[in-house]
C-alpha atoms as a PDB file:
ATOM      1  CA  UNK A   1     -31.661 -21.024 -57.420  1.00  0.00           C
ATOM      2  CA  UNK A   2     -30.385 -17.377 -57.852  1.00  0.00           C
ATOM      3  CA  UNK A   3     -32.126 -16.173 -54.637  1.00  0.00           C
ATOM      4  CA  UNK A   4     -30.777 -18.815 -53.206  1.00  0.00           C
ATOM      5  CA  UNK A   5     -27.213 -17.846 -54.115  1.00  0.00           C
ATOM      6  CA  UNK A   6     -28.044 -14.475 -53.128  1.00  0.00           C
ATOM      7  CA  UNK A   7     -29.102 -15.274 -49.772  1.00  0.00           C
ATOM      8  CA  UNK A   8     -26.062 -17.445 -49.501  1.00  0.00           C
ATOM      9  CA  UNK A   9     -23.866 -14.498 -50.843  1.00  0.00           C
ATOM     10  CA  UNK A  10     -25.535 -11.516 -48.581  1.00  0.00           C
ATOM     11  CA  UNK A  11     -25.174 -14.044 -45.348  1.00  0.00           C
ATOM     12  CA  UNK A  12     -21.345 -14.175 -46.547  1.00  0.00           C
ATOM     13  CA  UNK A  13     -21.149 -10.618 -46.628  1.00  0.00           C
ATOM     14  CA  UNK A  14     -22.558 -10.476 -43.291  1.00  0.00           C
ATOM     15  CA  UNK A  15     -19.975 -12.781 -42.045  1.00  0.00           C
ATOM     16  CA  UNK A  16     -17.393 -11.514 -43.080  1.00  0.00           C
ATOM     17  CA  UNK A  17     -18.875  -8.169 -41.816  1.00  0.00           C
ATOM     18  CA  UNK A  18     -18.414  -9.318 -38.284  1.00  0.00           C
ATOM     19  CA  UNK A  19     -15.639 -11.055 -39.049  1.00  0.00           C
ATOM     20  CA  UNK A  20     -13.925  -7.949 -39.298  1.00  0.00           C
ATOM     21  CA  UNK A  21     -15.594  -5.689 -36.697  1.00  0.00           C
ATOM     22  CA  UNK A  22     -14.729  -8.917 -34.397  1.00  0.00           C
ATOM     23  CA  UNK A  23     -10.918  -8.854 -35.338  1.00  0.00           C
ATOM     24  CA  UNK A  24     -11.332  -4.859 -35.485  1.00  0.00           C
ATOM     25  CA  UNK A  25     -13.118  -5.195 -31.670  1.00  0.00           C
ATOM     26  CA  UNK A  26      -9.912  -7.797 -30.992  1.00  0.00           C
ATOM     27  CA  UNK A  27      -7.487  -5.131 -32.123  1.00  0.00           C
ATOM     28  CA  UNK A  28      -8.952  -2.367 -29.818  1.00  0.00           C
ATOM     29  CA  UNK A  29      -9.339  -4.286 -26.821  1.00  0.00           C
ATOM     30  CA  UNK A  30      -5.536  -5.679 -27.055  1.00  0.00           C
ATOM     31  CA  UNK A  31      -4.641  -2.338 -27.045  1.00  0.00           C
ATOM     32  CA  UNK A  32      -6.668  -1.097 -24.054  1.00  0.00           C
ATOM     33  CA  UNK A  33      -5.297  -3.834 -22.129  1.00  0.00           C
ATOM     34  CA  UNK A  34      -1.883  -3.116 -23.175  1.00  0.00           C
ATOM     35  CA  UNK A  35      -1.983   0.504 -22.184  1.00  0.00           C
ATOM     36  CA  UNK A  36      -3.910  -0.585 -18.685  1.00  0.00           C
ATOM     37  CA  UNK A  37      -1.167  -3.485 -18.458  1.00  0.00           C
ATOM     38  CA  UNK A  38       1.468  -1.300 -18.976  1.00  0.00           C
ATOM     39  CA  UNK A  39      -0.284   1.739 -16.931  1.00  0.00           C
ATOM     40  CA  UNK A  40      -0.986  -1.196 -14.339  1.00  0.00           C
ATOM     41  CA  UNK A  41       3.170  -2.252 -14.092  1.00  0.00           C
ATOM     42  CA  UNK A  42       4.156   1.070 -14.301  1.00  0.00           C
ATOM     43  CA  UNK A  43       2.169   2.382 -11.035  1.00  0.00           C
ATOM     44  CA  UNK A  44       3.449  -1.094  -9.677  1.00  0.00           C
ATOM     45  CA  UNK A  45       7.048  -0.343 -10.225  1.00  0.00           C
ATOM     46  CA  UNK A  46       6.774   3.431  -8.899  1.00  0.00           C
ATOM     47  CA  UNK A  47       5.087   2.053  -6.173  1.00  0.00           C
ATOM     48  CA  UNK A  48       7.975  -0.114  -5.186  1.00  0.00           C
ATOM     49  CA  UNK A  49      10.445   2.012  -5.548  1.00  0.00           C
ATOM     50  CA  UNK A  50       8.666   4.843  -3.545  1.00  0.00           C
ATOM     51  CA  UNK A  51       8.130   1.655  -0.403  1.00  0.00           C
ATOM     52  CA  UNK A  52      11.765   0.837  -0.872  1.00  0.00           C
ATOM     53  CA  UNK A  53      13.086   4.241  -0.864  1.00  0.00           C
ATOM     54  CA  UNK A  54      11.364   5.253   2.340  1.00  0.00           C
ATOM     55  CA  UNK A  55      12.045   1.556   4.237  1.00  0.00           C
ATOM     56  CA  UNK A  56      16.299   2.262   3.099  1.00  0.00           C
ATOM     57  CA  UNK A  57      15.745   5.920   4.421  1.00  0.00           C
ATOM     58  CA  UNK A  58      14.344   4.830   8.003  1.00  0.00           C
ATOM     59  CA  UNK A  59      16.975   1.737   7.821  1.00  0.00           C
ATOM     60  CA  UNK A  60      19.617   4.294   7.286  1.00  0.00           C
ATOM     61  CA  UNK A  61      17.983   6.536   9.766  1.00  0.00           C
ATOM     62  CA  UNK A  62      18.291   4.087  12.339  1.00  0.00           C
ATOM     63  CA  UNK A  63      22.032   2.793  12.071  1.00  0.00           C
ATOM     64  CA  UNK A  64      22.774   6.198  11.838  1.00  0.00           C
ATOM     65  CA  UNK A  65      21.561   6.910  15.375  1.00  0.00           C
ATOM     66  CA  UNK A  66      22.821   3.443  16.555  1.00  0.00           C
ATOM     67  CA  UNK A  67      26.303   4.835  14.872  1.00  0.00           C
ATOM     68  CA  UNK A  68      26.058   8.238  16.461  1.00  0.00           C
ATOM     69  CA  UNK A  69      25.357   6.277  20.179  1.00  0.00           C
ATOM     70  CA  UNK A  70      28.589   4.447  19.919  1.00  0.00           C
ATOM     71  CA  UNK A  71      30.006   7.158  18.879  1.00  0.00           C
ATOM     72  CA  UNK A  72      29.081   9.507  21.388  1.00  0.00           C
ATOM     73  CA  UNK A  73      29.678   6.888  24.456  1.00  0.00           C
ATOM     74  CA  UNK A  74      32.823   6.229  22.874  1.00  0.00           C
ATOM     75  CA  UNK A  75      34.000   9.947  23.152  1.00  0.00           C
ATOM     76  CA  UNK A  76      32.360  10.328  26.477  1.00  0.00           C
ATOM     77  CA  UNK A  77      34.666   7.549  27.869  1.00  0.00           C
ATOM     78  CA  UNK A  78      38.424   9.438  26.745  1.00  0.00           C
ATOM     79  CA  UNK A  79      36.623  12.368  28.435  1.00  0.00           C
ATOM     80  CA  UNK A  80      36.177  10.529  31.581  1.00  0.00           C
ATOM     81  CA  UNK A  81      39.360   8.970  30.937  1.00  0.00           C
ATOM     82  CA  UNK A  82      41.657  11.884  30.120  1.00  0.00           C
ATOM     83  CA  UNK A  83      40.018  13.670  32.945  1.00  0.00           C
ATOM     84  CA  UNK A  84      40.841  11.054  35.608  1.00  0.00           C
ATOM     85  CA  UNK A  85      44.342  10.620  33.848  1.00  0.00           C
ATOM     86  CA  UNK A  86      45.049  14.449  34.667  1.00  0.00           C
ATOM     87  CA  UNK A  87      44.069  14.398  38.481  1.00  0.00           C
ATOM     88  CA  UNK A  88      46.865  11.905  38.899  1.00  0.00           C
ATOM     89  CA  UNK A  89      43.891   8.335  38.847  1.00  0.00           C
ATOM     90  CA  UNK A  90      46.140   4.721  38.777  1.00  0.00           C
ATOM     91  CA  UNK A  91      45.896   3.662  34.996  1.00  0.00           C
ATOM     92  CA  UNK A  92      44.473   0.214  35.744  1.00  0.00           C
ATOM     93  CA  UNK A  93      41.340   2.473  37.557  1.00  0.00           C
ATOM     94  CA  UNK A  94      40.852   4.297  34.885  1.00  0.00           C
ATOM     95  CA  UNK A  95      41.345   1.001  32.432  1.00  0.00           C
ATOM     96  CA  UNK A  96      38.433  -0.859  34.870  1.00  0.00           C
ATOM     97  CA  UNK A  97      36.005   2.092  34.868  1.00  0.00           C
ATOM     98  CA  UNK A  98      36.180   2.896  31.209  1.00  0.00           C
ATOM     99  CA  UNK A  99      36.892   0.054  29.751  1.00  0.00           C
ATOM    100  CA  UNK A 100      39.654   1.684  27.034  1.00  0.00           C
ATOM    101  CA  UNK A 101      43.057   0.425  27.256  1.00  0.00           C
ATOM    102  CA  UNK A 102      46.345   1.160  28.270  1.00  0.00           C
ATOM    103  CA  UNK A 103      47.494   2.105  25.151  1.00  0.00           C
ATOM    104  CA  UNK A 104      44.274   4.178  24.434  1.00  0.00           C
ATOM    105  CA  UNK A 105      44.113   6.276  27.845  1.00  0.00           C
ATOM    106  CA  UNK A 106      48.463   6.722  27.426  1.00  0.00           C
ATOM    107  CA  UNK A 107      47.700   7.997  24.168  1.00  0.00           C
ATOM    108  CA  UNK A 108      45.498  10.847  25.852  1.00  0.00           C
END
């Protein structure tokens, strides 16, 4: 009966042997993935920003040249207009060929 209480005692020791390297083997791999999950979000995140950075700077990129269009048309026309208004042109020409009004081309 006592070897059988020492067989019964060593295969307890042996459990709880791997027992512990299993919780110990738990421990480490919850860690690794934490670091990789966290590693994993982080280079998501970064990722994202960098993609949403670049798509609001070629957004921006492109209403500011729509802007600077309409702008530029809009400046060519009280050229045209101011131009025509000083060689003596009928108002309402000017107004139909331009497209600014009578207040605007007055005002030049």
């Amino acid at each position: 009966m006592s070897a059988m209480t020492s067989d019964n005692r060593f295969e307890e020791v042996i459990e709880e042997v791997h027992e512990k390297e299993a919780k110990y083997m738990c421990e480490v791999i919850d860690i690794m993935l934490s670091k990789g999950w966290q590693e994993a979000i982080d280079s998501g995140m970064q990722q994202g920003m960098q993609k949403g950075l670049e798509e609001g700077m070629q957004k921006g990129l492109e209403e500011g040249r729509q802007e600077g269009i309409v702008t530029g048309v809009e400046l060519e026309k009280k050229n045209i207009a101011q131009s025509m208004k000083k060689k003596g042109f009928d108002i309402s020409l000017i107004m139909e060929l331009t497209g600014l009004t009578k207040e605007k081309i007055l005002s030049l």
